[in-house]
N, C-alpha and C. Protein backbone atom coordinates (compact mmCIF):
# COMPACT_ATOMS: atom_id res chain seq x y z
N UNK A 1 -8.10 14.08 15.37
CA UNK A 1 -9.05 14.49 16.38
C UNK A 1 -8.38 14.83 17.70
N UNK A 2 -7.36 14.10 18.05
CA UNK A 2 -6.86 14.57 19.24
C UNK A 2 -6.32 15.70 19.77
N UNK A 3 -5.13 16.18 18.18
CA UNK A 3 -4.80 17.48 17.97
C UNK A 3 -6.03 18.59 17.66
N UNK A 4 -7.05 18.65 17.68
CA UNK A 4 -8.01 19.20 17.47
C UNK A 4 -8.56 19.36 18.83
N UNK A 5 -8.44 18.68 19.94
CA UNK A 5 -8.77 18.31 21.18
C UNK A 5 -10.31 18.08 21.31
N UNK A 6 -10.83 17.13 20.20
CA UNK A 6 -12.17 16.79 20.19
C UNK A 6 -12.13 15.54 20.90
N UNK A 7 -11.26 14.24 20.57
CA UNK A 7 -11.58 13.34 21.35
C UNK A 7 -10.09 13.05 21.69
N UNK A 8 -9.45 12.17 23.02
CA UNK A 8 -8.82 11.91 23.80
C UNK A 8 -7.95 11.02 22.77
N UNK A 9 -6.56 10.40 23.07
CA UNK A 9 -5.65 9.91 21.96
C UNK A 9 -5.42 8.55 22.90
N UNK A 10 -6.07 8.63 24.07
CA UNK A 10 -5.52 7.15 24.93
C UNK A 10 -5.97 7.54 26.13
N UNK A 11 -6.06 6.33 27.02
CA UNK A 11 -6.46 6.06 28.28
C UNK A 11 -8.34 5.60 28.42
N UNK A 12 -8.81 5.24 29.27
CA UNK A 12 -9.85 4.42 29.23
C UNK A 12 -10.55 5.15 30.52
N UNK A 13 -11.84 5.53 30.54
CA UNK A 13 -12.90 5.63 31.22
C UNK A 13 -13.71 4.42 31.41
N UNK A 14 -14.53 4.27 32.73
CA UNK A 14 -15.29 3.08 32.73
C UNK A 14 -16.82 3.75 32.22
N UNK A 15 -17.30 3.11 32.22
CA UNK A 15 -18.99 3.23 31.79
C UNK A 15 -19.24 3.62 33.16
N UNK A 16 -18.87 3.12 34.42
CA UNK A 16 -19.98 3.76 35.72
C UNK A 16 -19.41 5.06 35.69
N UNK A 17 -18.09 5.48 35.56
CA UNK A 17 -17.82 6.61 35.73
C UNK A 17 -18.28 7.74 35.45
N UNK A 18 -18.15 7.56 34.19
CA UNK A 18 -18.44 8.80 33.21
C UNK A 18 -18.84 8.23 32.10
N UNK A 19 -20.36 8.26 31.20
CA UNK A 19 -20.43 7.66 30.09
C UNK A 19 -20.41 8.58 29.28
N UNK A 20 -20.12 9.88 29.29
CA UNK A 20 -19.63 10.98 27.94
C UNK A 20 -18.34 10.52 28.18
N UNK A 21 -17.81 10.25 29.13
CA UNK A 21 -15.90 10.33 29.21
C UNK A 21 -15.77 8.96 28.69
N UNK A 22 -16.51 7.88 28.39
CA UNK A 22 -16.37 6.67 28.37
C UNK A 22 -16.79 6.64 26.49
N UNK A 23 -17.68 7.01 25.86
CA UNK A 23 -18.01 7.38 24.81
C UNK A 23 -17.06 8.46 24.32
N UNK A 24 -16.62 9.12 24.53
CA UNK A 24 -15.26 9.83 23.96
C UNK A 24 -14.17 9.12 23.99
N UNK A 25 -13.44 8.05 24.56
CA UNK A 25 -12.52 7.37 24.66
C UNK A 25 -12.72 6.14 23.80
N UNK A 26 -14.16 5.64 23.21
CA UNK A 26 -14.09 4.48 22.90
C UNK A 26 -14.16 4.66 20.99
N UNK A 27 -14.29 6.18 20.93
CA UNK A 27 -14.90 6.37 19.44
C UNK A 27 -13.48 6.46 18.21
N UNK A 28 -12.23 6.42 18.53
CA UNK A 28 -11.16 6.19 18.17
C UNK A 28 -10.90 4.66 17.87
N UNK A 29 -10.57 4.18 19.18
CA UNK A 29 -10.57 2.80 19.11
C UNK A 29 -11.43 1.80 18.01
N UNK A 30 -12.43 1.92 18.23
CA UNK A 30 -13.79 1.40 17.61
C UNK A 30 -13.38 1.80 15.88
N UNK A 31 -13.27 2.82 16.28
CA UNK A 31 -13.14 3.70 14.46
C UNK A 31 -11.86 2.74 13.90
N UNK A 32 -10.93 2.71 14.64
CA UNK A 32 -9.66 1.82 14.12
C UNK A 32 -9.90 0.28 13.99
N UNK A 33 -10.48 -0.19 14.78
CA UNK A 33 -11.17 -1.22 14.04
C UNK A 33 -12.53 -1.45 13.42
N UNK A 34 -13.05 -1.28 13.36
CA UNK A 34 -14.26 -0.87 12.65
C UNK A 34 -14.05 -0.75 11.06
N UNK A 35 -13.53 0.78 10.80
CA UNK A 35 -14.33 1.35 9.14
C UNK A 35 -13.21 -0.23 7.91
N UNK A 36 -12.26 -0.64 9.26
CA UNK A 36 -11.52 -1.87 8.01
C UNK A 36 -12.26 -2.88 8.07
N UNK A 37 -12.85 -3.48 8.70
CA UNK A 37 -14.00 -4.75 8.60
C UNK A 37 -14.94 -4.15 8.06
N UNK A 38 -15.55 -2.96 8.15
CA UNK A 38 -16.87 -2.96 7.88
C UNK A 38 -16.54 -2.37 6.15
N UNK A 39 -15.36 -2.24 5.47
CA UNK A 39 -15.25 -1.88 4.11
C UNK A 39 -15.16 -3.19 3.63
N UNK A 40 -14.62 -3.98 4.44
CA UNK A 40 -14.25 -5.65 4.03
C UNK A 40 -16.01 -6.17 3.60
N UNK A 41 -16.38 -5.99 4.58
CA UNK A 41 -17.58 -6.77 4.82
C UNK A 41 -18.91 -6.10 4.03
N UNK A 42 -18.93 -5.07 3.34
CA UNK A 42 -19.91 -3.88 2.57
C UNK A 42 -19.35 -4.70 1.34
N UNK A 43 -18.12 -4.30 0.92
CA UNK A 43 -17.57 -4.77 -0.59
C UNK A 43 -17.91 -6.75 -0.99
N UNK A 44 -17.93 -7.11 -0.06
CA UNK A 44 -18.64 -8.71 0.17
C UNK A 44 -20.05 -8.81 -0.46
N UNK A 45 -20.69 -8.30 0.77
CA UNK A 45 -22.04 -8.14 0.23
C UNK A 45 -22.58 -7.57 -1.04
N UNK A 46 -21.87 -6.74 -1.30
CA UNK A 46 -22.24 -5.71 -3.08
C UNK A 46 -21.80 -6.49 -3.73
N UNK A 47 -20.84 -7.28 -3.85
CA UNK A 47 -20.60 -8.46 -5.12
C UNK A 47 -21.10 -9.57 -4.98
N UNK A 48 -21.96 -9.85 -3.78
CA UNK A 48 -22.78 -11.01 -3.72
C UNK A 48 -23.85 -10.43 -4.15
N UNK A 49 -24.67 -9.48 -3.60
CA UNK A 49 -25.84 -8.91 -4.44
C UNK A 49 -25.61 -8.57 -5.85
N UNK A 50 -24.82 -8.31 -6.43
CA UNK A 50 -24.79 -7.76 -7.45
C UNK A 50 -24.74 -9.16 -8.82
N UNK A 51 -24.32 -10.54 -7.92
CA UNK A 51 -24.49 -11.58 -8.69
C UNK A 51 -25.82 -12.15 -8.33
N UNK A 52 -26.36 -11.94 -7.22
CA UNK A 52 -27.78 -12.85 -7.05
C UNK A 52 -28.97 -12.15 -7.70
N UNK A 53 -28.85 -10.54 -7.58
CA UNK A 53 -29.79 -10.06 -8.32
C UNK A 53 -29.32 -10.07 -9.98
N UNK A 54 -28.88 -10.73 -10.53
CA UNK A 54 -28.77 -11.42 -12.26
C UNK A 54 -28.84 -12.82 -12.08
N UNK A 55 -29.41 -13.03 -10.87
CA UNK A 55 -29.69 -15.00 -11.10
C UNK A 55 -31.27 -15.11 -11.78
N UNK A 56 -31.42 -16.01 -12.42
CA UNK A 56 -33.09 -16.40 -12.87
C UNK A 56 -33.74 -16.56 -11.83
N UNK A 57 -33.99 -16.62 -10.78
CA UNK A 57 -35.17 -16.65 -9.59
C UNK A 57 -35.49 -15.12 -9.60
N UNK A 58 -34.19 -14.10 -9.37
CA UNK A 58 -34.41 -12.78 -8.92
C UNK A 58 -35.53 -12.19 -10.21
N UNK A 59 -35.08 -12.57 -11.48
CA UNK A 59 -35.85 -12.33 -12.69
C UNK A 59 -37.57 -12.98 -12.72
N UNK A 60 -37.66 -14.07 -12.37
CA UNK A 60 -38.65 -14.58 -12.37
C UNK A 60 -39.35 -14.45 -10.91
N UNK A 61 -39.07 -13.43 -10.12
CA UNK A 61 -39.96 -13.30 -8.84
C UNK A 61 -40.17 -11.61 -9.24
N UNK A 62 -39.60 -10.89 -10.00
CA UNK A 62 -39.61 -9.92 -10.68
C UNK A 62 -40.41 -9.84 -11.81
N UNK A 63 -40.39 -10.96 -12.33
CA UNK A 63 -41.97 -11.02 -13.44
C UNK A 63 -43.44 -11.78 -13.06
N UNK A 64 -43.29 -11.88 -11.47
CA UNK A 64 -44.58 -12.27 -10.87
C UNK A 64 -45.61 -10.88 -10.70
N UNK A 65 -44.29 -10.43 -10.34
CA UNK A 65 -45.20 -8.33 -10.29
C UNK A 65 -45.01 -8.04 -8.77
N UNK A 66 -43.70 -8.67 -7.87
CA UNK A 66 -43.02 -8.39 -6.89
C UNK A 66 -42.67 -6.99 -6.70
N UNK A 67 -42.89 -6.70 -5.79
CA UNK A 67 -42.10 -4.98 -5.82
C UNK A 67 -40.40 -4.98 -5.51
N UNK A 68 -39.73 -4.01 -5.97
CA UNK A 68 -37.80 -4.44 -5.88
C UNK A 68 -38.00 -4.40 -4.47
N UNK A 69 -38.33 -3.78 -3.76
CA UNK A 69 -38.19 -3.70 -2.40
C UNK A 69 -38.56 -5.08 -1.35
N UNK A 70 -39.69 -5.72 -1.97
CA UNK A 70 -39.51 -7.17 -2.09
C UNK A 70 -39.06 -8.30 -2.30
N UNK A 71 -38.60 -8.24 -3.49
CA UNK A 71 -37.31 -9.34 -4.15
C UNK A 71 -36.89 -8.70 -3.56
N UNK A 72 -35.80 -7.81 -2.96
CA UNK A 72 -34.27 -7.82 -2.49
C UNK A 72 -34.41 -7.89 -1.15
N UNK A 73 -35.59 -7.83 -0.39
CA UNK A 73 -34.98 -8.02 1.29
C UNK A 73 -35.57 -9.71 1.18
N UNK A 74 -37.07 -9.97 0.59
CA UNK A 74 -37.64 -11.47 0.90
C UNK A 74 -36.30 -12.47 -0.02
N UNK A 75 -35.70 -12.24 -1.18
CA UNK A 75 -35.19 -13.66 -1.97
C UNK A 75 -33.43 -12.73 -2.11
N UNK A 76 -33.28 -11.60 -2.40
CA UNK A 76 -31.88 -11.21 -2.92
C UNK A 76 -31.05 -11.53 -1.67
N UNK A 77 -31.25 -10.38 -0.56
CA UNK A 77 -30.48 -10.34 0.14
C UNK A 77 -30.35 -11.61 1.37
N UNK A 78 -30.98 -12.82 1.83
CA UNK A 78 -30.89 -13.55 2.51
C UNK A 78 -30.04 -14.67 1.86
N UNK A 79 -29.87 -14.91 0.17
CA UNK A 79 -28.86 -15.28 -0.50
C UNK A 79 -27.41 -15.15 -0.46
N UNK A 80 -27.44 -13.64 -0.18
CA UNK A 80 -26.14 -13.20 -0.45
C UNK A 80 -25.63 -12.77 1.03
N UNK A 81 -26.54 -13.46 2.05
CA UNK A 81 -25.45 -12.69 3.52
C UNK A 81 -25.18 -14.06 3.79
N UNK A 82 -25.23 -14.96 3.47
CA UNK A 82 -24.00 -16.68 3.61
C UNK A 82 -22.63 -15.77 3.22
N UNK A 83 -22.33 -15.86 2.21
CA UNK A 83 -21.07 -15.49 2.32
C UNK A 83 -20.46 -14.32 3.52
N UNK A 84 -21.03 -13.72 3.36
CA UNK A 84 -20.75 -12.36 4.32
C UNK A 84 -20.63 -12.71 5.52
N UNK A 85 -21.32 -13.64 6.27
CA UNK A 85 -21.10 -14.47 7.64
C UNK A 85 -19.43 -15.23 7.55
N UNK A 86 -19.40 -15.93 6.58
CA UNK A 86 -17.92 -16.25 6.52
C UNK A 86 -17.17 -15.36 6.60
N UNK A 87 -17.31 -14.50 5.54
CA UNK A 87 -16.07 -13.78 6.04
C UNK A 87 -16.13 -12.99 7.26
N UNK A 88 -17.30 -12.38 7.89
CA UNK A 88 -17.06 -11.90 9.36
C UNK A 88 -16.51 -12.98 10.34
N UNK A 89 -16.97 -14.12 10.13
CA UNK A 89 -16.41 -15.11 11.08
C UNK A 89 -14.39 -15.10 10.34
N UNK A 90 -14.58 -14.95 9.42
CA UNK A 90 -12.88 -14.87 9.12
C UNK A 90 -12.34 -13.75 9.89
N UNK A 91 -12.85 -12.66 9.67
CA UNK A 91 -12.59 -11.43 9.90
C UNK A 91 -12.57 -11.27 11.99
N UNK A 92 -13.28 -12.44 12.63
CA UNK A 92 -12.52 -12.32 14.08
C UNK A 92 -11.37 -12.30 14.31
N UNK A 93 -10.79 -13.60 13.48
CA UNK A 93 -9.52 -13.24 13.59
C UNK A 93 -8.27 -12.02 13.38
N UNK A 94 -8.80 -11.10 12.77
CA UNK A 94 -8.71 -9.71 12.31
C UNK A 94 -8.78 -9.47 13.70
N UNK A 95 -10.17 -8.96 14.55
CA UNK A 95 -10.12 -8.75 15.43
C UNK A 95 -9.75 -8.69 16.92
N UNK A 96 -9.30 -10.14 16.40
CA UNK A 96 -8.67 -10.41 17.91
C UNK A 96 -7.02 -10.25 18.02
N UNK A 97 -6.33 -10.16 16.77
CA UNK A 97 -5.28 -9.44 16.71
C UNK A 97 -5.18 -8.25 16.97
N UNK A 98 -6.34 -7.38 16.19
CA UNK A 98 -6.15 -5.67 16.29
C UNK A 98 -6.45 -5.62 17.56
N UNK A 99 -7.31 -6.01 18.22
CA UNK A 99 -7.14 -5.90 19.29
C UNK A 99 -6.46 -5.70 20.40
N UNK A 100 -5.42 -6.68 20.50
CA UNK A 100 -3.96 -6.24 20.89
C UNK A 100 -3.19 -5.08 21.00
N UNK A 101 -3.29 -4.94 19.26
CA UNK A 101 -2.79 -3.51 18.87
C UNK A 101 -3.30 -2.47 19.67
N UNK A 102 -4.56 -2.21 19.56
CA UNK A 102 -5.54 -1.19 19.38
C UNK A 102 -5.18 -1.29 21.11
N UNK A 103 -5.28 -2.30 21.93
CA UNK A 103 -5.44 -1.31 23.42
C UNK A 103 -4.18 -1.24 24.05
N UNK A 104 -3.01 -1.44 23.07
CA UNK A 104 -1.55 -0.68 24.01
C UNK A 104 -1.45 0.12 23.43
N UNK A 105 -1.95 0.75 21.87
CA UNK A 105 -1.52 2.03 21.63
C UNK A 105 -2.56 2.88 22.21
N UNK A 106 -3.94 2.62 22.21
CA UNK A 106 -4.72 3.50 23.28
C UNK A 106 -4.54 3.17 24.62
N UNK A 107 -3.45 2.44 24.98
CA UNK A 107 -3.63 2.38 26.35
C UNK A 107 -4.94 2.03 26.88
N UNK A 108 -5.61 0.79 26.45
CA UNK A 108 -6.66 0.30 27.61
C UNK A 108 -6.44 -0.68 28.04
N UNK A 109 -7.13 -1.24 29.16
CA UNK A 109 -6.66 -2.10 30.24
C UNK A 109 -7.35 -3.34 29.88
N UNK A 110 -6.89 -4.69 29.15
CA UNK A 110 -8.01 -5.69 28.58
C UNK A 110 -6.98 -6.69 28.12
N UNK A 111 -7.35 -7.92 27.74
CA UNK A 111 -6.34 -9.40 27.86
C UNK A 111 -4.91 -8.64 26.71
N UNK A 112 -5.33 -8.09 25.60
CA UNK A 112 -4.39 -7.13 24.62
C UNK A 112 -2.98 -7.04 25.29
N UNK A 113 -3.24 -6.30 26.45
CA UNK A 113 -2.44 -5.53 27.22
C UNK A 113 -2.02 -6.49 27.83
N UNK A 114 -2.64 -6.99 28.79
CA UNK A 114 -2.31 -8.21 29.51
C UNK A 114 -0.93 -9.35 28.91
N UNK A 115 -0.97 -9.09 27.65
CA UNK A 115 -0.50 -10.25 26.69
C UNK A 115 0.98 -9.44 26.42
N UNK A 116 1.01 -8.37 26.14
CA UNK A 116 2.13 -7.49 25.70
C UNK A 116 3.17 -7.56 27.15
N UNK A 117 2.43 -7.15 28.05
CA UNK A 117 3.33 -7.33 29.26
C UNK A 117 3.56 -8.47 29.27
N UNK A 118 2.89 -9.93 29.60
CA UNK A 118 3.55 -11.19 30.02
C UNK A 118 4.69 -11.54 29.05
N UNK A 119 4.32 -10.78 27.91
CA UNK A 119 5.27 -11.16 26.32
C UNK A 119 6.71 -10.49 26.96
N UNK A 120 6.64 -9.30 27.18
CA UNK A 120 8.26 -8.45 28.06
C UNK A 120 8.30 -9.23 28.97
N UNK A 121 7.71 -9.89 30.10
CA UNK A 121 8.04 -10.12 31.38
C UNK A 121 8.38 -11.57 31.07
N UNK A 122 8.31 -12.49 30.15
CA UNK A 122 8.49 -13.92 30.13
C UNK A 122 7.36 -14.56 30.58
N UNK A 123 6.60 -14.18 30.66
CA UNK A 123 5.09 -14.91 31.72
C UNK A 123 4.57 -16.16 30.79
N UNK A 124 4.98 -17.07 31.03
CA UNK A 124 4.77 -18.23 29.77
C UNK A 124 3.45 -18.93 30.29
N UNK A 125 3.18 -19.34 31.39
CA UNK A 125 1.41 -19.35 31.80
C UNK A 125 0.74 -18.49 31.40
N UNK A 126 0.62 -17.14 31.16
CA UNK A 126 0.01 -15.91 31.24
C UNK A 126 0.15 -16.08 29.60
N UNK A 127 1.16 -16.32 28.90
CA UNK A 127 1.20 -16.34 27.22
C UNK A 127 0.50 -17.34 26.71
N UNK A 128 0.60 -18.57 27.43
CA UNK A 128 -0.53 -19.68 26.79
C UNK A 128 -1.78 -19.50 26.98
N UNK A 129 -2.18 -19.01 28.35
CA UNK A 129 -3.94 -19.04 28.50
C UNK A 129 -4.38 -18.12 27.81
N UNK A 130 -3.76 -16.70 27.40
CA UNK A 130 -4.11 -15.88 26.33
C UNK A 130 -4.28 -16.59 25.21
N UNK A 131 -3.28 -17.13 24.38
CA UNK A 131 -3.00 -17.61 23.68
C UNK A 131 -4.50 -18.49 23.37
N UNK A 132 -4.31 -19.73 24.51
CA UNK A 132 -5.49 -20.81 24.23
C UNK A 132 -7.11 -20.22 23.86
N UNK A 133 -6.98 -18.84 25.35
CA UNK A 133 -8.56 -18.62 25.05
C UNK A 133 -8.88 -17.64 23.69
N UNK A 134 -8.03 -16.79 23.22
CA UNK A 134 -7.89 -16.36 21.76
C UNK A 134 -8.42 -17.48 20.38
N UNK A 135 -7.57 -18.15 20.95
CA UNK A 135 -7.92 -19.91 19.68
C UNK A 135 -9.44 -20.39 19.95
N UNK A 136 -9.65 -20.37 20.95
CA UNK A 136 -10.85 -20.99 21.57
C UNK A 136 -11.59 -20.10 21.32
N UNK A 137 -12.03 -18.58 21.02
CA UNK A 137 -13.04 -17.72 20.55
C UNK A 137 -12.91 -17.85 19.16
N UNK A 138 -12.06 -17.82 18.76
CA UNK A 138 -11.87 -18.37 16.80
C UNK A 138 -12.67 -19.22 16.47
N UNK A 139 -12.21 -20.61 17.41
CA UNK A 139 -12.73 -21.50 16.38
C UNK A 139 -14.54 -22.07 17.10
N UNK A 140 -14.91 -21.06 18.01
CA UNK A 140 -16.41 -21.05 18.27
C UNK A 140 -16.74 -20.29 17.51
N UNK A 141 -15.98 -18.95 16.70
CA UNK A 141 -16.94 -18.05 16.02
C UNK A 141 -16.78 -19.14 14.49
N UNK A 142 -16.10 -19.79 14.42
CA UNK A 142 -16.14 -20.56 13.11
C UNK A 142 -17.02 -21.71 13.44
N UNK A 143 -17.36 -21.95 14.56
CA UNK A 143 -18.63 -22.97 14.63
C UNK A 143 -20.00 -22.61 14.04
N UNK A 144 -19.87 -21.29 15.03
CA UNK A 144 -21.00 -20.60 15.00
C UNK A 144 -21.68 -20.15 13.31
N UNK A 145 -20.32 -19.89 13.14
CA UNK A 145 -20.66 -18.73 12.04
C UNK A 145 -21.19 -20.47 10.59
N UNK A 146 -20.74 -21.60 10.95
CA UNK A 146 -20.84 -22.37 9.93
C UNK A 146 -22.95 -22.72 10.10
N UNK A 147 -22.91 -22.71 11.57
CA UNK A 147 -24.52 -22.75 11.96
C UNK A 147 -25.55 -21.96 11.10
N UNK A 148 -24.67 -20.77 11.45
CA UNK A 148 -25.53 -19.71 10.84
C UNK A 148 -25.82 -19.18 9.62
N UNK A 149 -24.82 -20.03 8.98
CA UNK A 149 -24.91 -20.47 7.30
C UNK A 149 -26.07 -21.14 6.81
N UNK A 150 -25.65 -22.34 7.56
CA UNK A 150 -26.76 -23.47 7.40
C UNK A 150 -28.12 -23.00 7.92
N UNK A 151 -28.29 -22.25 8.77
CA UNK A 151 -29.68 -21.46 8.59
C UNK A 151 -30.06 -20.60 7.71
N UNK A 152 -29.32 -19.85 7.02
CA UNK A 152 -29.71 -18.71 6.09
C UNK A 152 -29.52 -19.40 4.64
N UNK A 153 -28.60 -20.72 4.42
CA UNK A 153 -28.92 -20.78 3.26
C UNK A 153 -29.15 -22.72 3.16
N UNK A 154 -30.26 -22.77 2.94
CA UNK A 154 -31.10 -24.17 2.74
C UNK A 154 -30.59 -25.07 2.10
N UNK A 155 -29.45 -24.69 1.10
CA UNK A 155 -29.05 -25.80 0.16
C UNK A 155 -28.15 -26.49 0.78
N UNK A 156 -27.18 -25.56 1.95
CA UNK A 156 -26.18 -26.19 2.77
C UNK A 156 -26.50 -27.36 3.86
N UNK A 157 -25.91 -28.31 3.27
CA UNK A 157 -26.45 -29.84 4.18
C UNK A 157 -24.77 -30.13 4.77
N UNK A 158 -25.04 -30.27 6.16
CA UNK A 158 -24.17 -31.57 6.91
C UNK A 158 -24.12 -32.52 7.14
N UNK A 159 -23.23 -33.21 7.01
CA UNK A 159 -23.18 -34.92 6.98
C UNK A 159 -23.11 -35.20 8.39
């Protein structure tokens, strides 16, 4: 796309600035992380649906005279997005690495960057508090994400 001169190959617009210039700069980025989680996270879900709809409930809410469009949003699919929460909550960590990546090779201005320089410059305060608050969004999205299990699927009990 860049060689095409449709969208920009690096550098960062703000949102007050310009939000076409800001939406052209962010649709690369996004795309580079993005279509790999979201193939991760599609292929999850289709093999969880694809085992819950052959469980005996899906069959027997199907011989009540349910419509499919029924069984699969009311009983299939609220089954099968537990797993899929795990692995997105796995998959931050994905993110908060690419992240890194993603805004020194686009050049945007965000902790990523921040981290690459203190890493050349020796900045060993500047490497731990990255460091810590990175760990510290992990293991809240693994709090979170265990919550939000235990809401979507009933059988899951905590001691």
């Amino acid at each position: 796309a860049p060689a095409l001169g449709l969208l920009p190959a690096g550098g960062f617009v703000a949102v007050g600035e310009s939000l076409g210039g800001f939406a052209s700069h962010v649709v690369l980025p996004a795309a580079t992380l993005g279509l790999i989680l979201m193939a991760h996270i599609s292929r999850q879900v289709r093999s969880e649906m694809s085992e819950v709809l052959s469980s005996d409930y899906i069959r027997a809410a199907r011989l009540k005279g349910l419509s499919e469009r029924r069984v699969i949003r009311r009983h299939a699919l609220p089954n099968s997005l537990a797993p899929a929460v795990a692995v997105i909550s796995l998959d931050i960590g994905y993110l908060l690495g690419g992240i890194i990546v993603v805004e020194e090779i686009f050049a945007w201005p965000g902790l990523g960057r921040l981290l690459i320089l203190a890493l050349e410059n020796r900045d060993l305060p500047v490497i731990q508090a990255i460091t810590l608050l990175l760990a510290t969004v992990y293991a809240l999205s693994n709090l979170l994400s265990d919550i939000v299990i235990a809401l979507l699927d009933p059988r899951v009990r905590y001691a």
